[in-house]
N, C-alpha and C. Protein backbone atom coordinates (compact mmCIF):
# COMPACT_ATOMS: atom_id res chain seq x y z
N UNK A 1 11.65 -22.51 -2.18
CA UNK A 1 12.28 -21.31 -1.69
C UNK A 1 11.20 -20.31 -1.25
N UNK A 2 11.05 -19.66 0.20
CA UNK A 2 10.17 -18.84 0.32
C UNK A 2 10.61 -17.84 -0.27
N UNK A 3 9.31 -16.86 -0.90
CA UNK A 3 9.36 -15.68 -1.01
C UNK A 3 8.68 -14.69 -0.44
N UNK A 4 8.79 -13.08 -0.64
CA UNK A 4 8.07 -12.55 -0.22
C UNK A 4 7.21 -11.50 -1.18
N UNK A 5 5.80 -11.30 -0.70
CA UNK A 5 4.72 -10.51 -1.57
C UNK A 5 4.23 -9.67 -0.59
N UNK A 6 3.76 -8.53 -1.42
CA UNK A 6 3.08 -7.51 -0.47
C UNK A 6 1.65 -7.71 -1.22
N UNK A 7 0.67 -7.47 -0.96
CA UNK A 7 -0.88 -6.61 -1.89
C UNK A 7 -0.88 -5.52 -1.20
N UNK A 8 -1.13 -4.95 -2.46
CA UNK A 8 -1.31 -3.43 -2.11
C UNK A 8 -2.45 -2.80 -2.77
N UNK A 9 -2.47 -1.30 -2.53
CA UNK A 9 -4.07 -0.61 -3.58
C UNK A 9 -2.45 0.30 -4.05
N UNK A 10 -2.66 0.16 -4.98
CA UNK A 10 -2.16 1.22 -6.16
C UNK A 10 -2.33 2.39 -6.96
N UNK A 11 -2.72 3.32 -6.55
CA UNK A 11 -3.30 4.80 -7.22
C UNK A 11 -3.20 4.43 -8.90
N UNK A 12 -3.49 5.18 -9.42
CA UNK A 12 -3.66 5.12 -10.83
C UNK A 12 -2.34 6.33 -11.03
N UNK A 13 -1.63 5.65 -12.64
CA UNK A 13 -0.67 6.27 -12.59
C UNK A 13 -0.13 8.16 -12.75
N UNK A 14 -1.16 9.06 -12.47
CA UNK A 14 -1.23 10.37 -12.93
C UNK A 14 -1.36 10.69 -11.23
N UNK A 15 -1.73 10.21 -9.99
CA UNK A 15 -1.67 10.07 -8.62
C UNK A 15 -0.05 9.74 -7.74
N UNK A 16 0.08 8.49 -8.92
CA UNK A 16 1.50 8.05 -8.06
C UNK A 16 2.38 9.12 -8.75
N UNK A 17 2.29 9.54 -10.08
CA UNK A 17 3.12 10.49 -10.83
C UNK A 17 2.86 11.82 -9.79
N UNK A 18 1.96 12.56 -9.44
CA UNK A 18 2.33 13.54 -8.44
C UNK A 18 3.15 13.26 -7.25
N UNK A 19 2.82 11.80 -6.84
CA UNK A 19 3.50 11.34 -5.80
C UNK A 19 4.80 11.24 -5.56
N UNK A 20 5.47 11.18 -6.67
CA UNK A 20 6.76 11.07 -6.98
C UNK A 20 7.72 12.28 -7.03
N UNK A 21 6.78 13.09 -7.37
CA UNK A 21 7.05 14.63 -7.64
C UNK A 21 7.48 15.37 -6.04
N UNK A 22 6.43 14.77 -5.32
CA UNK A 22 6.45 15.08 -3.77
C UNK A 22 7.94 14.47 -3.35
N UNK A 23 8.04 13.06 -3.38
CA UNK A 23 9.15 12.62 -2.91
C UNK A 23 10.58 13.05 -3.66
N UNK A 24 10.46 13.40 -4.99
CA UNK A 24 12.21 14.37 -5.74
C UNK A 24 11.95 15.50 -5.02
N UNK A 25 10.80 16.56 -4.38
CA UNK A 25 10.98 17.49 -4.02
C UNK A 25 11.99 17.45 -2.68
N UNK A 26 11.53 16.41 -1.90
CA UNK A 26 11.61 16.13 -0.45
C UNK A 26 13.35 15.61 -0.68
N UNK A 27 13.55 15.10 -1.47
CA UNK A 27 15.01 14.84 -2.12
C UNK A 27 15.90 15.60 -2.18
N UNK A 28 15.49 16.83 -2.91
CA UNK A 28 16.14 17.62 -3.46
C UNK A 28 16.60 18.87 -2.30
N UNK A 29 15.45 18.72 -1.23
CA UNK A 29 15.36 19.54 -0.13
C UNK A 29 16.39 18.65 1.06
N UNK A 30 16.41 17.77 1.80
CA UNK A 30 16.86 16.76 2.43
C UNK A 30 18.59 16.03 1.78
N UNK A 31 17.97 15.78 0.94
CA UNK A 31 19.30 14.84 0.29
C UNK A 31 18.44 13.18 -0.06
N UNK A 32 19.69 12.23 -0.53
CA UNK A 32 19.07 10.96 -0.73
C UNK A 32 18.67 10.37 0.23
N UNK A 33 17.01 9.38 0.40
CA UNK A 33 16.49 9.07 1.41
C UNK A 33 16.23 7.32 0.74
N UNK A 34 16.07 6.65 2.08
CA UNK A 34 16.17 5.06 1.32
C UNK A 34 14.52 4.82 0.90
N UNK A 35 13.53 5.68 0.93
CA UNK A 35 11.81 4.74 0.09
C UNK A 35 11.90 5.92 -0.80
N UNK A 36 12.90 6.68 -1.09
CA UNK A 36 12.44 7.96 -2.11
C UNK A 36 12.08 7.22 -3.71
N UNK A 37 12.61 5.58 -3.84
CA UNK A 37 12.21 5.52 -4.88
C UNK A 37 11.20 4.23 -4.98
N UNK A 38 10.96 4.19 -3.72
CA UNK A 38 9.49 3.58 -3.76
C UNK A 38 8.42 3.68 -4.42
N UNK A 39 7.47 3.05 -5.02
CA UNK A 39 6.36 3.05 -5.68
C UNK A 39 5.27 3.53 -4.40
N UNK A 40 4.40 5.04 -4.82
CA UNK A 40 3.23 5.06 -4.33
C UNK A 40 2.45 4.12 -4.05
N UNK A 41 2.03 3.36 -2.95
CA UNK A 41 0.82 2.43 -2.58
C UNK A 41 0.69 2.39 -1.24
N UNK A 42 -0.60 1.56 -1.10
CA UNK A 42 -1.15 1.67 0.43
C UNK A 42 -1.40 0.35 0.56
N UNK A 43 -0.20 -0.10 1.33
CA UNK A 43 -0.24 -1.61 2.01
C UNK A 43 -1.22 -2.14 2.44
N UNK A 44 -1.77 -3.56 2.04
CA UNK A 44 -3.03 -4.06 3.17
C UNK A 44 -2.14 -5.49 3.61
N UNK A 45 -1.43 -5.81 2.71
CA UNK A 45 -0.78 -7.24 3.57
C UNK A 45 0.25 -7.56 3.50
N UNK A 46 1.26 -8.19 3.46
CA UNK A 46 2.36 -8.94 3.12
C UNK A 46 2.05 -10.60 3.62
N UNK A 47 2.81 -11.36 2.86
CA UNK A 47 3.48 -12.82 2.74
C UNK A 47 4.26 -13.66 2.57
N UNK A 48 4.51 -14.40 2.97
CA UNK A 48 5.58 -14.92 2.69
C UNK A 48 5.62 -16.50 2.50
N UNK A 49 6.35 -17.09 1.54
CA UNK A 49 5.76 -18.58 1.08
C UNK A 49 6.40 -19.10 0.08
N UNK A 50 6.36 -20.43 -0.37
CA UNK A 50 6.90 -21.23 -0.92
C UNK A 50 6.24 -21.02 -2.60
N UNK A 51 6.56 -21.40 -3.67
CA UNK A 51 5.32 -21.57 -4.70
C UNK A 51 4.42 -21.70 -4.57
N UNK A 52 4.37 -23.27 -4.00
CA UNK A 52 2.84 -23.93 -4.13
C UNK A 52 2.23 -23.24 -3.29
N UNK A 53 2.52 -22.58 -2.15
CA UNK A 53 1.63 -21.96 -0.78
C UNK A 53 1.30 -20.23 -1.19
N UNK A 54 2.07 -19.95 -1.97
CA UNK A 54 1.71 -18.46 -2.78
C UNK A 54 0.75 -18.62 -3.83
N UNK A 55 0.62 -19.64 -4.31
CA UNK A 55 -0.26 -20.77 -5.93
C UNK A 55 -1.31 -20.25 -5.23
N UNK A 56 -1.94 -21.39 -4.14
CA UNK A 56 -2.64 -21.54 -2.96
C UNK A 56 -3.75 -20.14 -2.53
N UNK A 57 -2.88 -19.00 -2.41
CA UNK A 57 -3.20 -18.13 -1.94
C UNK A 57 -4.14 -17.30 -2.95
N UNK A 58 -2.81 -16.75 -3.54
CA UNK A 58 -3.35 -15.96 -4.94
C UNK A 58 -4.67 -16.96 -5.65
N UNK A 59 -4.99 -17.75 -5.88
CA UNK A 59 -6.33 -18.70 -5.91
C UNK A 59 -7.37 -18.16 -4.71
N UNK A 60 -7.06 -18.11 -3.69
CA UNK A 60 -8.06 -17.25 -2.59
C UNK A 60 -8.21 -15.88 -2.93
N UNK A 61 -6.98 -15.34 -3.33
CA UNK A 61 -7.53 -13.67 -3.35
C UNK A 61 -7.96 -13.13 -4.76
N UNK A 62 -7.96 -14.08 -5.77
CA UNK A 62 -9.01 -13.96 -6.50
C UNK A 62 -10.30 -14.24 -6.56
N UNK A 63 -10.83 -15.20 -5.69
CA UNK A 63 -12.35 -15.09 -5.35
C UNK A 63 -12.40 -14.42 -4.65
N UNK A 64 -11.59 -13.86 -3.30
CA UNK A 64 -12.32 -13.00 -2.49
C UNK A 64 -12.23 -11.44 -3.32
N UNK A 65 -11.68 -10.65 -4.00
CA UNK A 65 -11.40 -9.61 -5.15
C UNK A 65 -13.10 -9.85 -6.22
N UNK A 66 -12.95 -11.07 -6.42
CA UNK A 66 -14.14 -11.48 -7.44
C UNK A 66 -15.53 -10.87 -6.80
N UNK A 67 -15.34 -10.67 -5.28
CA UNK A 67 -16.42 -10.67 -4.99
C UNK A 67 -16.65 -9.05 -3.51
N UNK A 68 -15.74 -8.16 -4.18
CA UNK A 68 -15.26 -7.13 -3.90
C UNK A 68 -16.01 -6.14 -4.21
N UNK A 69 -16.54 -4.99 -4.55
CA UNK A 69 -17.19 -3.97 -4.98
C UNK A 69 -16.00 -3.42 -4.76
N UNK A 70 -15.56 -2.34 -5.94
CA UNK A 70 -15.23 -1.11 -6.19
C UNK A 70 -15.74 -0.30 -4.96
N UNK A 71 -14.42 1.09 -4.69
CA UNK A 71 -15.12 1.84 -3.52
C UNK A 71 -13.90 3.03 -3.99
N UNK A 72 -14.51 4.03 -3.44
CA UNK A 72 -13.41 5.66 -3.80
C UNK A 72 -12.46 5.58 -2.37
N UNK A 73 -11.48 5.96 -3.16
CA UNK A 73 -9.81 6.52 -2.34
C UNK A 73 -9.96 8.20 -2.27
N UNK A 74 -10.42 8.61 -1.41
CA UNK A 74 -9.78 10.46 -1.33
C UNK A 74 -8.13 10.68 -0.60
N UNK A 75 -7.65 11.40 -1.37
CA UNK A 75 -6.50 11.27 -0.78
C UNK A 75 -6.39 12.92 -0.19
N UNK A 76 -6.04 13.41 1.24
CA UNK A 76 -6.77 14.43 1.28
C UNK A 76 -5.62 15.15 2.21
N UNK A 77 -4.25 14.78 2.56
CA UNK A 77 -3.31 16.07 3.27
C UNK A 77 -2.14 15.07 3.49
N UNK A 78 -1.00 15.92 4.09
CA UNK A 78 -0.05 14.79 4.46
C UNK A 78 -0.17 14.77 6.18
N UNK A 79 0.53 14.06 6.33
CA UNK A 79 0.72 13.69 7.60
C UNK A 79 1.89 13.19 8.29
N UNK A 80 2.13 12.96 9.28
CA UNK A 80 3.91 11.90 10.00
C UNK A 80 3.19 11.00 11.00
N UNK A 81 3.72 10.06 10.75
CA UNK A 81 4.50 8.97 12.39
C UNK A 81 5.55 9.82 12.99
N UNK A 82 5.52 10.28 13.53
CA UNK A 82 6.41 10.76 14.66
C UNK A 82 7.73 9.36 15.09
N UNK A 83 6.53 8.67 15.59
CA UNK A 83 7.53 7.55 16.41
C UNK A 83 8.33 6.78 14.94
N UNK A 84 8.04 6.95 14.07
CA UNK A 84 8.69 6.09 13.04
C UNK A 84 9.37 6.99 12.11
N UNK A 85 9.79 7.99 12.28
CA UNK A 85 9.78 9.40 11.44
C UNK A 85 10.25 8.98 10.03
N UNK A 86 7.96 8.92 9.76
CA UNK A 86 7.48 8.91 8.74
C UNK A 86 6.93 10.33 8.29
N UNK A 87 6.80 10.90 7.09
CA UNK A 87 5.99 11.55 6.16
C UNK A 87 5.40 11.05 5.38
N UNK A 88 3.68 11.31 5.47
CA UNK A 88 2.94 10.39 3.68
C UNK A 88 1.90 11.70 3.84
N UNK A 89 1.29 10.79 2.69
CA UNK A 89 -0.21 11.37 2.20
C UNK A 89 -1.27 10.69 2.93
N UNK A 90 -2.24 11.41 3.84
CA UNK A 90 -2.70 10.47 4.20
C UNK A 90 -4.36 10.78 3.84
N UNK A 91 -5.29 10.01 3.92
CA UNK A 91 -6.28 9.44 3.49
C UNK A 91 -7.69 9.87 4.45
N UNK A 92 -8.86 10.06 3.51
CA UNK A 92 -10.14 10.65 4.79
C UNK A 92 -10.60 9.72 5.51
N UNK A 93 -10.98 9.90 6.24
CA UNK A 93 -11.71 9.25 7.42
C UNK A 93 -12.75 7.58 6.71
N UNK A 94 -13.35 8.18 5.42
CA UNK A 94 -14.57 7.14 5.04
C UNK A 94 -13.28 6.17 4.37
N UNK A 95 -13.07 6.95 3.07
CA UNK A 95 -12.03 5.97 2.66
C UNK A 95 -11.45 5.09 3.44
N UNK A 96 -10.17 5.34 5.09
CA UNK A 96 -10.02 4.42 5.69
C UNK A 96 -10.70 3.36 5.81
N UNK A 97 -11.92 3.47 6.03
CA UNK A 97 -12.87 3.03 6.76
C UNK A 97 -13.30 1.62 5.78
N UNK A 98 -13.26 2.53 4.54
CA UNK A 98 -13.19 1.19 3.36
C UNK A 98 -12.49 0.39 3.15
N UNK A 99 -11.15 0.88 3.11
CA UNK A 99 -9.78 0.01 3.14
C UNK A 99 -9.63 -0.94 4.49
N UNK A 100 -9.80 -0.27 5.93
CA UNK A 100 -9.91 -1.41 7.06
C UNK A 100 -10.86 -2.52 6.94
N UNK A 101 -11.87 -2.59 6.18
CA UNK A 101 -13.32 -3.32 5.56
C UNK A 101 -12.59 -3.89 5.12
N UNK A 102 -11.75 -3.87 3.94
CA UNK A 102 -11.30 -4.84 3.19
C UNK A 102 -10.44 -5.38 3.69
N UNK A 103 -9.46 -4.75 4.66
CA UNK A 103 -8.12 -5.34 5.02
C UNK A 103 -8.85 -6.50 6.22
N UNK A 104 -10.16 -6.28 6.89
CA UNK A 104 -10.20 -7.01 7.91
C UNK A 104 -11.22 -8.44 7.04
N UNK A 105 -11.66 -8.34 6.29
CA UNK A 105 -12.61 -8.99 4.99
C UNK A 105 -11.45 -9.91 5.01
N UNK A 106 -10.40 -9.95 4.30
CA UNK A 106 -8.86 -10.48 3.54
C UNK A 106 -8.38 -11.45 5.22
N UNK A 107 -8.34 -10.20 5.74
CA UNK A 107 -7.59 -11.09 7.28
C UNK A 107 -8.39 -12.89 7.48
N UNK A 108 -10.09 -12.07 7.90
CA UNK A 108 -10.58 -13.40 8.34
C UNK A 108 -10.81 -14.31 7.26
N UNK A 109 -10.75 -14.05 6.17
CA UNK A 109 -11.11 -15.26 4.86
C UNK A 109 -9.68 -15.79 5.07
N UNK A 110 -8.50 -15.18 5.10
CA UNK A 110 -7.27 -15.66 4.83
C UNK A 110 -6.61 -16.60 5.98
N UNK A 111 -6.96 -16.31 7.28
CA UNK A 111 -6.59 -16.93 8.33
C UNK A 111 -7.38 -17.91 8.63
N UNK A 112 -9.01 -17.82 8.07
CA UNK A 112 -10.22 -19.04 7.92
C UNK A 112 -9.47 -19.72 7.17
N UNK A 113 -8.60 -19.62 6.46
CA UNK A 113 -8.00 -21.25 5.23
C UNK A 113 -6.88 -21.20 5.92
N UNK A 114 -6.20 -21.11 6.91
CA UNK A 114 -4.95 -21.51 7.58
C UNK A 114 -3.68 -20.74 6.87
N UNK A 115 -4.11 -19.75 6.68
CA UNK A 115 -2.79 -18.92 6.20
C UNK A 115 -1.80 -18.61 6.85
N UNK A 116 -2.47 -18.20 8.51
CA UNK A 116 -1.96 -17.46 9.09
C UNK A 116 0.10 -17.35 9.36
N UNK A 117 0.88 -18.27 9.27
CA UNK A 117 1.91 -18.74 8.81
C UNK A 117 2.82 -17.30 7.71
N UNK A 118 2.04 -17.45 6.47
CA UNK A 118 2.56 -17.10 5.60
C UNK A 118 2.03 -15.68 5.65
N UNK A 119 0.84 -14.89 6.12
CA UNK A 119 0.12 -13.83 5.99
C UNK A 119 0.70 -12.43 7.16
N UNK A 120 0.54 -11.38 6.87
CA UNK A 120 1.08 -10.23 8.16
C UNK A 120 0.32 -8.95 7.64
N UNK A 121 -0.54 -9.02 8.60
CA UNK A 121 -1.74 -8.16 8.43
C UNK A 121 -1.22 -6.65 9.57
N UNK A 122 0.16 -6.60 9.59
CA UNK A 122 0.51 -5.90 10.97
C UNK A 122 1.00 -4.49 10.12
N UNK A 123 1.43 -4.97 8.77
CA UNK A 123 1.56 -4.10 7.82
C UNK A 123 0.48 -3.18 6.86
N UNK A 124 0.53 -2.15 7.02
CA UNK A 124 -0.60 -1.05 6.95
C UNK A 124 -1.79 -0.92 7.45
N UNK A 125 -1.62 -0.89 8.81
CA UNK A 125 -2.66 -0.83 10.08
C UNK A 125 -3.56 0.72 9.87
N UNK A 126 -2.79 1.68 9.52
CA UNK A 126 -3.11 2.57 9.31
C UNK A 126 -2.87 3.01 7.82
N UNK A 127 -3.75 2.94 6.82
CA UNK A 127 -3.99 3.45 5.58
C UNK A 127 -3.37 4.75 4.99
N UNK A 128 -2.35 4.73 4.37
CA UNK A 128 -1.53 5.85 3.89
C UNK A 128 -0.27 5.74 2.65
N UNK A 129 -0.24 6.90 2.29
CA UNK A 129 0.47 6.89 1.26
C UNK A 129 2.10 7.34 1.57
N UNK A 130 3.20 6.36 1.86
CA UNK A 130 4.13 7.00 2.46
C UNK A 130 5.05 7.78 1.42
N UNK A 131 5.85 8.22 1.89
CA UNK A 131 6.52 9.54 1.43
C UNK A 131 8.16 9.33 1.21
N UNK A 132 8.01 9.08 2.82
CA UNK A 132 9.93 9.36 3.41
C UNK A 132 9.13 8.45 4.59
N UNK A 133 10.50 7.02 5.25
CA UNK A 133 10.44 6.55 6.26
C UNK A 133 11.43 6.36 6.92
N UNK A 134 11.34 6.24 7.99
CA UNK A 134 12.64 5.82 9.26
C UNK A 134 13.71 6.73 8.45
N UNK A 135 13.35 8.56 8.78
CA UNK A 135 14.03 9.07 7.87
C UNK A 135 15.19 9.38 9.39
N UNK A 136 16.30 9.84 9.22
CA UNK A 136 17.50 10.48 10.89
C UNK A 136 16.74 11.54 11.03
N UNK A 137 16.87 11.86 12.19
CA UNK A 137 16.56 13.11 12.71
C UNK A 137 16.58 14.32 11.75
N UNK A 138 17.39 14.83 11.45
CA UNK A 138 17.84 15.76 10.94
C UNK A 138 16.93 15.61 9.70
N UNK A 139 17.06 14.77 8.99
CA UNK A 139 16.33 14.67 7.49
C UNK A 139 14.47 15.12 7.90
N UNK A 140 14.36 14.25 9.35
CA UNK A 140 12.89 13.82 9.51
C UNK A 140 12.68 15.74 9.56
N UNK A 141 13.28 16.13 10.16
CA UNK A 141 12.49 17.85 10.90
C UNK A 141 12.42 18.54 9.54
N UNK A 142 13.40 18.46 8.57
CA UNK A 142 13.29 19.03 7.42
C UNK A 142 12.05 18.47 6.64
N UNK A 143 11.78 17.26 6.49
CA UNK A 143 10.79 16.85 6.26
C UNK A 143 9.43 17.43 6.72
N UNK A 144 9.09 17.68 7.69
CA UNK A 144 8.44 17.99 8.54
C UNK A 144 7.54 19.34 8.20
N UNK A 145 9.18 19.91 8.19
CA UNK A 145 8.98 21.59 7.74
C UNK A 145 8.56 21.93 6.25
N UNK A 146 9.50 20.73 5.18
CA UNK A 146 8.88 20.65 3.78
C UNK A 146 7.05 20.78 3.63
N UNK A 147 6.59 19.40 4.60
CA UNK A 147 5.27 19.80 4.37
C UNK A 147 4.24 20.43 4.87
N UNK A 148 4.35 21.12 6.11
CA UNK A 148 3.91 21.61 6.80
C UNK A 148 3.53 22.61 6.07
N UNK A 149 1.69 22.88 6.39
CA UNK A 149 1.03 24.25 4.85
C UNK A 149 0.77 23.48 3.90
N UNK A 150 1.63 22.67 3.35
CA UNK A 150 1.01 22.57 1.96
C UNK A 150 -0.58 20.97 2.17
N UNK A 151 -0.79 21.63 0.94
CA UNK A 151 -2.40 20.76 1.12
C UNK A 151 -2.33 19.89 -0.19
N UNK A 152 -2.85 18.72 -0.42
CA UNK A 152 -2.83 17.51 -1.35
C UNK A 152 -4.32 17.13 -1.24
N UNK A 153 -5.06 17.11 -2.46
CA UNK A 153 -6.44 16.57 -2.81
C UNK A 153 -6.69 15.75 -3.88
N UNK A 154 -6.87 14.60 -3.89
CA UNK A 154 -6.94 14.03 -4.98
C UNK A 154 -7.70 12.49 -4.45
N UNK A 155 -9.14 12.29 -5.58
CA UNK A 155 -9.53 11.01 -5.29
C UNK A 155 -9.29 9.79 -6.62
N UNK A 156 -9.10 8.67 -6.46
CA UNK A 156 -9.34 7.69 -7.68
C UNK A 156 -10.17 6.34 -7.30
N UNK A 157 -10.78 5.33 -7.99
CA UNK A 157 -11.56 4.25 -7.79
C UNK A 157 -10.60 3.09 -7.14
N UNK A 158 -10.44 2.46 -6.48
CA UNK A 158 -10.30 1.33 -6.23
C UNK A 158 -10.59 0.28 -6.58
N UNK A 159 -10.29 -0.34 -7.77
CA UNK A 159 -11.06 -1.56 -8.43
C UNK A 159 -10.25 -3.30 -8.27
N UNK A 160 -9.47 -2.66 -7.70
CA UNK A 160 -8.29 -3.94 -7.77
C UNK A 160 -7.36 -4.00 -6.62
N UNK A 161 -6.79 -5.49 -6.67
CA UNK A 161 -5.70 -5.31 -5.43
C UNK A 161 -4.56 -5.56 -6.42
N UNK A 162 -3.05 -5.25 -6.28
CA UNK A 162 -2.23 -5.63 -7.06
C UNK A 162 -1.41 -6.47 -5.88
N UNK A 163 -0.77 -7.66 -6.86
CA UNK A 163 0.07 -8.48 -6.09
C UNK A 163 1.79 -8.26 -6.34
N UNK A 164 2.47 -8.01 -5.63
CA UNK A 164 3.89 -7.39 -5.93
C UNK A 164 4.75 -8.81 -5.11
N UNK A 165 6.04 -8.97 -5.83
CA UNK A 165 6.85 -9.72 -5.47
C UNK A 165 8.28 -8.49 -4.79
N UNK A 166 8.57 -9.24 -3.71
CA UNK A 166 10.21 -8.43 -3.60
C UNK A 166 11.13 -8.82 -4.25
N UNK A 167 11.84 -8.38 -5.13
CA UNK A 167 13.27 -8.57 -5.84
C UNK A 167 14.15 -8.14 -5.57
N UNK A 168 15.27 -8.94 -5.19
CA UNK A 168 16.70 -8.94 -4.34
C UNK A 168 17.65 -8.84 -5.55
N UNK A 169 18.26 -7.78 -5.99
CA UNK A 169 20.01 -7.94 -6.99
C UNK A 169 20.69 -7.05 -6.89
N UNK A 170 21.68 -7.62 -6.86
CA UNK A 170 23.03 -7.23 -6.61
C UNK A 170 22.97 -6.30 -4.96
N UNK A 171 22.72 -4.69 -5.08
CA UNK A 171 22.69 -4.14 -3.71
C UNK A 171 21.15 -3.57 -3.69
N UNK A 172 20.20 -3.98 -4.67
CA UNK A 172 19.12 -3.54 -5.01
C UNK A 172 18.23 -4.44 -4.57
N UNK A 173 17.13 -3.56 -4.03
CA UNK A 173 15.73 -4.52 -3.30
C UNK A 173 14.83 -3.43 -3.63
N UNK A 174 13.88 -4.24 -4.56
CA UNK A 174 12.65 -3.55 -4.85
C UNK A 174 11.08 -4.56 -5.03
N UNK A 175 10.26 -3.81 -5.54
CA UNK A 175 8.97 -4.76 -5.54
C UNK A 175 8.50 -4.59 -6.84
N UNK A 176 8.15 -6.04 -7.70
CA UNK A 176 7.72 -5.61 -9.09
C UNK A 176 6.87 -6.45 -9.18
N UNK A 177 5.49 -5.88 -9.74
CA UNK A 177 3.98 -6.42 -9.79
C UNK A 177 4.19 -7.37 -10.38
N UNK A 178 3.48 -8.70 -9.85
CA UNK A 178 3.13 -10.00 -9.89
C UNK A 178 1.41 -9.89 -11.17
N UNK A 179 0.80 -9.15 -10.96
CA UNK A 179 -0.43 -9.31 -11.15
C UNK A 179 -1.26 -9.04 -10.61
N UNK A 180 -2.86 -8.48 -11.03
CA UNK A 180 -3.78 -7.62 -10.17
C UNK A 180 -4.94 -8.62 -9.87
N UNK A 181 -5.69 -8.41 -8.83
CA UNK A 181 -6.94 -9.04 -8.85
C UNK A 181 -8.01 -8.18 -8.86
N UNK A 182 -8.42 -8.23 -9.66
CA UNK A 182 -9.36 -7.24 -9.66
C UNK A 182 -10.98 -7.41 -9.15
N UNK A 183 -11.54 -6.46 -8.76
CA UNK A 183 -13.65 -6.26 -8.35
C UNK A 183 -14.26 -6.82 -9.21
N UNK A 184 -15.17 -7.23 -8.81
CA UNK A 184 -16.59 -7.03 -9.37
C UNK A 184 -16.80 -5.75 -9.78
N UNK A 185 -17.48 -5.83 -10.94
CA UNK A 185 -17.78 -4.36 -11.00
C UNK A 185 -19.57 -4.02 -10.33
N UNK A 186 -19.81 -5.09 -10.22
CA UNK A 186 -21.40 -4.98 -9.79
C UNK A 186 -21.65 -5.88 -8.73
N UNK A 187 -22.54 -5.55 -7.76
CA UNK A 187 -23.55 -6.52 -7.32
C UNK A 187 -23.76 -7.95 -7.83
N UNK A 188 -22.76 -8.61 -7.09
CA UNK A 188 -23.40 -10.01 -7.92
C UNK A 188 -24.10 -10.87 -6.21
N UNK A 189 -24.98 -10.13 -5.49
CA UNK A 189 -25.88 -10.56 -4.92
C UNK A 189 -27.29 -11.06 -5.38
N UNK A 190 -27.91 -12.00 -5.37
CA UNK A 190 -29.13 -12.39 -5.26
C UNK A 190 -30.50 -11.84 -4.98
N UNK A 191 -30.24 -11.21 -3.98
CA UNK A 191 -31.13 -10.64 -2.70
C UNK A 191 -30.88 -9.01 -2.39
């Protein structure tokens, strides 16, 4: 039976806990929105696959994680997609810069072993913490106006990727962690 997995970077939980705070505000201002009870994270992939071909994988993204360095997340204002009327938190310039490193690191190791099938690297092209998505019109401008002025600063380590499964019941679809892979914490170069 295929399933589906996302990896994601996961803030540490006193980050996603403000995060949450942002999205009941945006709630409470707007009304009910469908990612308001989404888990804070910043997508680098999704998949999709059978057991043995998820087995398979997760076996790859623990050596490539194994051999990862730790790197800082600043999380530093919000921002929108316009065309997708999105609101998140979005992320500085270097940080990106770290996360596209890794996301493009993951791509070519993952598509070098013939993943490409099961792998979708099309998901979090741009590094961010979403908020509210594919919100109607009406919700999106309020949105808009909610954050507009206000300012968000906050950095944490990056030491790990977490692996999340989607879970389908009854009228409920959510994502519940599979397991983390975690860095190196050091240099394990030679040279």
């Amino acid at each position: 039976m295929q399933e589906i997995y996302a990896a994601v970077i996961m803030p540490p939980e006193e980050i996603a806990e403000t995060i949450r705070i942002f999205k009941d505000g945006l709630a409470g201002v707007v009304g009910k929105y469908s990612s308001s009870a989404s888990d804070p994270v910043i997508h680098l992939f999704s998949a999709v696959g059978d057991n043995e071909r998820i087995s398979q994988l997760e076996e790859k993204l623990e050596v490539l994680c194994r051999n990862q360095l730790p790197f800082n997340v600043h999380l530093d204002h919000f921002d929108e997609f316009h065309s997708h009327k999105t609101v998140f938190v979005d992320i500085s310039e270097t940080s990106k810069k770290a996360i596209t490193s890794l996301r493009k690191k993951l791509s070519s190791e993952l598509k070098s072993s013939k993943y490409d099938e099961e792998v979708d690297f099309s998901v979090g092209k741009t590094p961010h913490i979403t908020i509210a998505r594919n919100l109607p019109d009406d919700q999106y401008r309020v949105a808009r106006n909610y954050f507009t002025g206000r300012t968000y600063d906050a950095y944490f380590e990056c030491s790990s990727i977490t692996w999340r499964k989607l879970i389908r019941s009854n009228n409920n679809t959510y994502y519940e962690t599979v397991r983390e892979f975690p860095f190196a914490m050091k240099n394990l170069s030679l040279f």
